[in-house]
N, C-alpha and C. Protein backbone atom coordinates (compact mmCIF):
# COMPACT_ATOMS: atom_id res chain seq x y z
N UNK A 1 -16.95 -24.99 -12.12
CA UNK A 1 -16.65 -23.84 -12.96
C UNK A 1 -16.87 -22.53 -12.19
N UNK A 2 -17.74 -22.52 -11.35
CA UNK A 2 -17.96 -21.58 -10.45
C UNK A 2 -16.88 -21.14 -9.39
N UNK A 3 -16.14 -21.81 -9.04
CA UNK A 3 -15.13 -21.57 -7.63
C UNK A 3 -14.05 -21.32 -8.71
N UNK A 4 -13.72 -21.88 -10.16
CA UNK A 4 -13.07 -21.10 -10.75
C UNK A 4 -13.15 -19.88 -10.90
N UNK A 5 -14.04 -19.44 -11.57
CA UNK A 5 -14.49 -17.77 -11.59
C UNK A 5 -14.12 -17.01 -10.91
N UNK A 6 -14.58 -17.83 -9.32
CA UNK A 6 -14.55 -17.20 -7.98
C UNK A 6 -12.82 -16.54 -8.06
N UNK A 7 -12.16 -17.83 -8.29
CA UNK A 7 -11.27 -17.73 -7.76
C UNK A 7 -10.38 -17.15 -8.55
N UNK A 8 -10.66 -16.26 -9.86
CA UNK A 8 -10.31 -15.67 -10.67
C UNK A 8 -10.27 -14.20 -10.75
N UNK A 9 -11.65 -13.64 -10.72
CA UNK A 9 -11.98 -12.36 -10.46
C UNK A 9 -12.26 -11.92 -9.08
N UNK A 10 -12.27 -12.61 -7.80
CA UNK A 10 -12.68 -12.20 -6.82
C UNK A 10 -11.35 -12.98 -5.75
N UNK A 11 -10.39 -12.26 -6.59
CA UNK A 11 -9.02 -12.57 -5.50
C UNK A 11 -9.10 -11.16 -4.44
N UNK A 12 -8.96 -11.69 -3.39
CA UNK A 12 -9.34 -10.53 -1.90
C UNK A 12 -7.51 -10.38 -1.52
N UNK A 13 -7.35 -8.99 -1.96
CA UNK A 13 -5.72 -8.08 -1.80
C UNK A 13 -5.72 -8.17 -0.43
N UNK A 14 -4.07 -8.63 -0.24
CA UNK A 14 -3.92 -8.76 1.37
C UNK A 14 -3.97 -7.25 1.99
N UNK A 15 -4.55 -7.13 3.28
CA UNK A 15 -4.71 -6.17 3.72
C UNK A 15 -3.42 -5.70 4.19
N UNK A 16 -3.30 -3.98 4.14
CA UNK A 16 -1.74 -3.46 4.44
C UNK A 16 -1.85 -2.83 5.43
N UNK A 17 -0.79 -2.99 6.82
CA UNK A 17 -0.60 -2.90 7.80
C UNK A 17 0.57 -1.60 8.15
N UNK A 18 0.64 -1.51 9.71
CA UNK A 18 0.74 -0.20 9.80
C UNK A 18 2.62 -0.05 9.30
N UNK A 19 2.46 -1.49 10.03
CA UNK A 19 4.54 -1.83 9.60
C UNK A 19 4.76 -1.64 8.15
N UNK A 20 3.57 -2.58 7.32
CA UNK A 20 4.39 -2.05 5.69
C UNK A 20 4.29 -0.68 5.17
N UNK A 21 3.84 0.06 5.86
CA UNK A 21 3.80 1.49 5.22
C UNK A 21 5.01 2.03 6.03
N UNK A 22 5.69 1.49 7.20
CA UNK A 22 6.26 1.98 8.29
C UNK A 22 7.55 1.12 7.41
N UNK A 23 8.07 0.28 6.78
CA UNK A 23 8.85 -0.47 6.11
C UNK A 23 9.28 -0.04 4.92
N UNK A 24 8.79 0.40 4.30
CA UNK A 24 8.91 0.71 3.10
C UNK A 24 9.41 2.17 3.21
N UNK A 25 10.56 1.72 2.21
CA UNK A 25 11.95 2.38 1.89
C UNK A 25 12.14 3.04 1.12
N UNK A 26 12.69 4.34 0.29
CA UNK A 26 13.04 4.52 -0.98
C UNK A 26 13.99 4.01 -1.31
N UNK A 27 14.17 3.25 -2.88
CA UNK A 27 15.26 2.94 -3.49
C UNK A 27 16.65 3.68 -3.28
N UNK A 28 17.76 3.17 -3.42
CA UNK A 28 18.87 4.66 -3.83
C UNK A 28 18.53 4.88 -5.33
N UNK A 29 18.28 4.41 -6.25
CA UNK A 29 17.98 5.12 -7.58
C UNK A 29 17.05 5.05 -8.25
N UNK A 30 16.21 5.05 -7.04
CA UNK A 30 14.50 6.17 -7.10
C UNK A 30 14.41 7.08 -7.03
N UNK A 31 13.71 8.43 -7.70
CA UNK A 31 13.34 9.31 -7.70
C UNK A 31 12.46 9.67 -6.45
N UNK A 32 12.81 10.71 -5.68
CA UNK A 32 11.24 10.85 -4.96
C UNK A 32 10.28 11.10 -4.96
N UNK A 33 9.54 11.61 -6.38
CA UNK A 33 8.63 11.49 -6.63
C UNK A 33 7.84 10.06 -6.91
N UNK A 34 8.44 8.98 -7.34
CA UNK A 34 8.50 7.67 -7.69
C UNK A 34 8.00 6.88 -6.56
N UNK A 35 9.12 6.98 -5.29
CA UNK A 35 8.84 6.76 -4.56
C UNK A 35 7.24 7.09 -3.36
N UNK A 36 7.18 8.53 -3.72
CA UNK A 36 6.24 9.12 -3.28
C UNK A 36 4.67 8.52 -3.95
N UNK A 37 4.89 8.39 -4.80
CA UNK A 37 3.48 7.81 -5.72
C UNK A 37 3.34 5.83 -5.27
N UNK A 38 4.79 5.39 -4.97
CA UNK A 38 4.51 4.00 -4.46
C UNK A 38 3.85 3.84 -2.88
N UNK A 39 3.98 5.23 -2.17
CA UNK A 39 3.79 5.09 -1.25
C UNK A 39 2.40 5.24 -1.01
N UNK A 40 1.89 6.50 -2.08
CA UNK A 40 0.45 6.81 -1.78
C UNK A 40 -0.38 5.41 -2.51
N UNK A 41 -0.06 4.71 -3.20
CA UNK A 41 -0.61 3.67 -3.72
C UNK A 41 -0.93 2.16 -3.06
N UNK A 42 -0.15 2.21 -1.99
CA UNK A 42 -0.06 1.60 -0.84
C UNK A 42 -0.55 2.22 0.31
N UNK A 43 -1.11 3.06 0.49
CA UNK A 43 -1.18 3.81 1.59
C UNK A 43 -3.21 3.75 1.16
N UNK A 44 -3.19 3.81 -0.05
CA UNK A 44 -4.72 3.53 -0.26
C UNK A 44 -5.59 2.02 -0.06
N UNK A 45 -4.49 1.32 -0.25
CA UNK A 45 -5.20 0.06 0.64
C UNK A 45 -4.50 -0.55 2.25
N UNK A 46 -4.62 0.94 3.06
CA UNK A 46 -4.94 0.94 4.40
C UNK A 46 -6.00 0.94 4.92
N UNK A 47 -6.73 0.92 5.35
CA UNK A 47 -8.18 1.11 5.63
C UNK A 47 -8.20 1.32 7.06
N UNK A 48 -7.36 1.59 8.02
CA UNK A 48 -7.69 2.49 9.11
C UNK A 48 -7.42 3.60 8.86
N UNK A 49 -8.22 4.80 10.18
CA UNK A 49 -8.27 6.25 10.01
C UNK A 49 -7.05 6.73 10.83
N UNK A 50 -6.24 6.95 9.43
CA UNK A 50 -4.57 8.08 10.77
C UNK A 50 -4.64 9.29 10.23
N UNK A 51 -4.31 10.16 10.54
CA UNK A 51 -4.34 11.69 10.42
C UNK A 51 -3.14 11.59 9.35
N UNK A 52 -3.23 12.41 8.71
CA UNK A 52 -2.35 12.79 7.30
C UNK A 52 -0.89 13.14 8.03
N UNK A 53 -0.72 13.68 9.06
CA UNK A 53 0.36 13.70 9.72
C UNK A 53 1.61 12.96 9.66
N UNK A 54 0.46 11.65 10.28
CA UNK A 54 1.46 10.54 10.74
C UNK A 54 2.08 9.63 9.18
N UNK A 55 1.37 9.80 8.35
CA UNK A 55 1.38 9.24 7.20
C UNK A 55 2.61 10.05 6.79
N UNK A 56 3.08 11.29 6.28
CA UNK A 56 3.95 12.34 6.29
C UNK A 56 5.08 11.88 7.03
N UNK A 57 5.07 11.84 8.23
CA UNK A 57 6.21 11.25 8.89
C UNK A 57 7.20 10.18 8.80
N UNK A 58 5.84 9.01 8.61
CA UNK A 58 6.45 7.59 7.81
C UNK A 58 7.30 7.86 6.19
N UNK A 59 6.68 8.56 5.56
CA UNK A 59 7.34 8.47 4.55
C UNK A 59 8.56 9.44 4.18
């Protein structure tokens, strides 16, 4: 019952890499604001340090 639990509430989110932020596209009938909010939402489970710059660029 325990490794159930585990394996319930303590699912570990795949970590996001520099390509899927570098991949990711806007829709054609997305808004860019839409888009812009999918990006920062993804961009928060990066966990290396890039300068706000480069982040800007990608998207």
């Amino acid at each position: 019952m325990e490794n159930v639990f585990h394996d319930y509430y303590f699912r570990i989110q795949p970590e996001v890499t520099i390509s899927d932020l570098a991949a990711l596209k806007q829709n054609e009938d997305e808004p860019a604001q839409d888009f812009i909010t999918r990006f920062r939402k993804l961009k928060m489970k990066f966990w290396i340090l890039i300068e706000e710059r480069h982040f800007i660029q990608m998207a």
